[in-house]
Protein backbone atom coordinates (compact mmCIF):
# COMPACT_ATOMS: atom_id res chain seq x y z
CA UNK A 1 0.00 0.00 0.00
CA UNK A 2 3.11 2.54 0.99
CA UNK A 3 3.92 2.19 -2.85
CA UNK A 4 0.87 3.69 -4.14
CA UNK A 5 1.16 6.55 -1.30
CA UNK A 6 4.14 7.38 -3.14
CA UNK A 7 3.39 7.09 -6.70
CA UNK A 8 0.32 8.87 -6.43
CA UNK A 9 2.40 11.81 -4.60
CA UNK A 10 5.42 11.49 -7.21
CA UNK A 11 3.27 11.57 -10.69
CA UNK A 12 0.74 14.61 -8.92
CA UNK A 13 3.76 16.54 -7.31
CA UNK A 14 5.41 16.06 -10.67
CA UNK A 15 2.65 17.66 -13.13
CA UNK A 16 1.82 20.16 -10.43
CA UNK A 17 5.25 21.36 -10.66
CA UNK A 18 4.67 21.05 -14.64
CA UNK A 19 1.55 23.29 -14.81
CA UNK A 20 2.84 25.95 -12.65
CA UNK A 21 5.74 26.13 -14.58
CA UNK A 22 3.53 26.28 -17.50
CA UNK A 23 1.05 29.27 -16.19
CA UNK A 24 4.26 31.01 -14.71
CA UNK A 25 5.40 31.19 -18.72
CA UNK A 26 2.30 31.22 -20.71
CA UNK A 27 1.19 34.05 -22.88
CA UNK A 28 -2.22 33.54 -23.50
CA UNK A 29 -3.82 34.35 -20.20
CA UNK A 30 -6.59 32.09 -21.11
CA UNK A 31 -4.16 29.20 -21.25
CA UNK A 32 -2.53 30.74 -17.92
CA UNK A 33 -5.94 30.17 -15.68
CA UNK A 34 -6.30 26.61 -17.09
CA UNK A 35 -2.78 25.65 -16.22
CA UNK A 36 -3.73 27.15 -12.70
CA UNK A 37 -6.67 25.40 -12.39
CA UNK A 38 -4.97 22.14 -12.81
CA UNK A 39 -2.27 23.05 -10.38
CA UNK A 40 -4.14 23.45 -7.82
CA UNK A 41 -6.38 20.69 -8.45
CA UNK A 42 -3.11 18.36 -8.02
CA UNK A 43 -2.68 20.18 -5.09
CA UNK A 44 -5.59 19.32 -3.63
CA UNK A 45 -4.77 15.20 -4.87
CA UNK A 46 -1.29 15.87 -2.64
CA UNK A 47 -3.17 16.62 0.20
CA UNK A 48 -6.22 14.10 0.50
CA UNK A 49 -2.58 11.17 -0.54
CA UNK A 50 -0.57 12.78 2.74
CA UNK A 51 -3.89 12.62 4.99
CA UNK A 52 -4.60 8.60 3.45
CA UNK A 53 -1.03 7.91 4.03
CA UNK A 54 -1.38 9.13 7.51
CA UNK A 55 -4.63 7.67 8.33
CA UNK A 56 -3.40 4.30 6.97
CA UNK A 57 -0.60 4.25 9.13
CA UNK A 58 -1.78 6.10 12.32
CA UNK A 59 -4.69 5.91 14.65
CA UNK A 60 -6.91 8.03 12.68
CA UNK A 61 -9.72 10.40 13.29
CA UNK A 62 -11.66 13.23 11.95
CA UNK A 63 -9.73 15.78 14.51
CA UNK A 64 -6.33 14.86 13.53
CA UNK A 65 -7.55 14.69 9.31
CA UNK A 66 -8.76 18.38 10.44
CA UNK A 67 -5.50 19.33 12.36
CA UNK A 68 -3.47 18.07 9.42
CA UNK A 69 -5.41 20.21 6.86
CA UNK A 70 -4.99 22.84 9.02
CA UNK A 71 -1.40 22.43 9.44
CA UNK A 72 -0.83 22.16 5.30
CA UNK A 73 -2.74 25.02 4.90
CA UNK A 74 -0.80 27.17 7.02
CA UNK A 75 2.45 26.51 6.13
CA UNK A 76 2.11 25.16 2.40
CA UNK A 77 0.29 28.78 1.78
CA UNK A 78 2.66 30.55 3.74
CA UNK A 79 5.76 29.19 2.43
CA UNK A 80 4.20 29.79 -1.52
CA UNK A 81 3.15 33.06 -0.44
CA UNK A 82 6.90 34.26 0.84
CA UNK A 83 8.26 32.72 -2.25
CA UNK A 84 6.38 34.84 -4.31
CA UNK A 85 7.38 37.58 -2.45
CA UNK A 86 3.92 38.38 -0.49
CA UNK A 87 2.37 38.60 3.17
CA UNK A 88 3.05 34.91 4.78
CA UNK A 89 -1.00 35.07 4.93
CA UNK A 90 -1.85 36.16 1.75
CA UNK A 91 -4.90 34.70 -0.37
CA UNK A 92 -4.43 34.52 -4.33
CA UNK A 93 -7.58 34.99 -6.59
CA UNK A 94 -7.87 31.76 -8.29
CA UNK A 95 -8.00 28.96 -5.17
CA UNK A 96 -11.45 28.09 -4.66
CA UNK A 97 -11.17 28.48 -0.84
CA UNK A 98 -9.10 32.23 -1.68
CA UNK A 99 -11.86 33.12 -3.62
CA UNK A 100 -14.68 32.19 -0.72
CA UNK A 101 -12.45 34.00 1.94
CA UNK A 102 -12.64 37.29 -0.66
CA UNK A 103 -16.70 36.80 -1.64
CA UNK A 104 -17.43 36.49 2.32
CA UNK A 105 -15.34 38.85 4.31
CA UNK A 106 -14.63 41.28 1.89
CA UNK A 107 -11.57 43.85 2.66
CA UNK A 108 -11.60 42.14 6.11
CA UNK A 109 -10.24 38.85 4.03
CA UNK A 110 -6.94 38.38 5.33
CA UNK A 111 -7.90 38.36 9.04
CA UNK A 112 -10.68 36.39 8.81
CA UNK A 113 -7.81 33.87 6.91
CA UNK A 114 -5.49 34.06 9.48
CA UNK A 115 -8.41 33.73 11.93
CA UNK A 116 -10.23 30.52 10.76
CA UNK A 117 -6.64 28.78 10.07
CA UNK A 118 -5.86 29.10 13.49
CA UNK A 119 -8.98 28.44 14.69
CA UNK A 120 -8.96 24.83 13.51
CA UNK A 121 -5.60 24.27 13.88
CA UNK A 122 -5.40 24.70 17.46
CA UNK A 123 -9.30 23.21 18.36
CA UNK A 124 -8.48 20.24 16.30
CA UNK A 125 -5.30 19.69 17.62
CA UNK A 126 -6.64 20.13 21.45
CA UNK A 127 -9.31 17.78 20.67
CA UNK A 128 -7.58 15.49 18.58
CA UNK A 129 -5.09 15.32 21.96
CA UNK A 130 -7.86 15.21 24.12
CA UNK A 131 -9.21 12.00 22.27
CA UNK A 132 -6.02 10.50 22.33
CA UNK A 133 -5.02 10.92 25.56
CA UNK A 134 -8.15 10.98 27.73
């Protein structure tokens, strides 16, 4: 089973890389959003293969699948975000959940970000302990 884990991350990691090298040089910006689209959707594919992989192999629950999305979230956007040379909490315009954060809170976006991502990281992570533990 560990050997589809990592073939599924290798091939996805490998065309995400692919496509956003693809919409970082394309000139036809309708060409660009596809190429983004599909990015992100292996993103997403990434994800959901790290929290299998760690369900298969630990004592899994909701709260920990919660505090692990949480944890991604932070840092994987944070660490794209620097690299691009914006806020650590900054929201693009094309990620589905970006786009929500924008169409809901408005100018207030960012905080509301930074807000809910903490938010479930730390009352997943307490109650994912508390579960373990108690």
């Amino acid at each position: 089973m560990e050997y589809l884990f990592v073939l599924v991350f290798a091939v996805a990691f490998g065309f995400r890389n692919g496509y956003q090298f693809k919409e970082r040089f394309a000139t036809d910006d309708q060409k660009s959003r596809k190429y983004n689209k599909y990015w992100h959707g292996l993103q997403a594919i990434i994800q959901l293969d790290f929290m299998a992989a760690m369900a298969y192999y630990n004592d899994f629950s909701i709260y920990f699948f919660v505090f692990g999305l949480s944890a991604f979230w932070i840092l994987f956007d944070g660490i794209v975000a620097k690299f691009l040379g914006k806020k650590f909490f900054y929201l693009g315009k094309t990620a589905f959940i970006d786009r929500c954060f924008r169409d809901v809170f408005g100018d207030k976006y960012m905080t509301a970000s930074i807000v809910v991502k903490f938010l479930s990281f730390t009352i997943s992570g307490f109650v994912y302990f508390l579960a373990q533990y108690l």
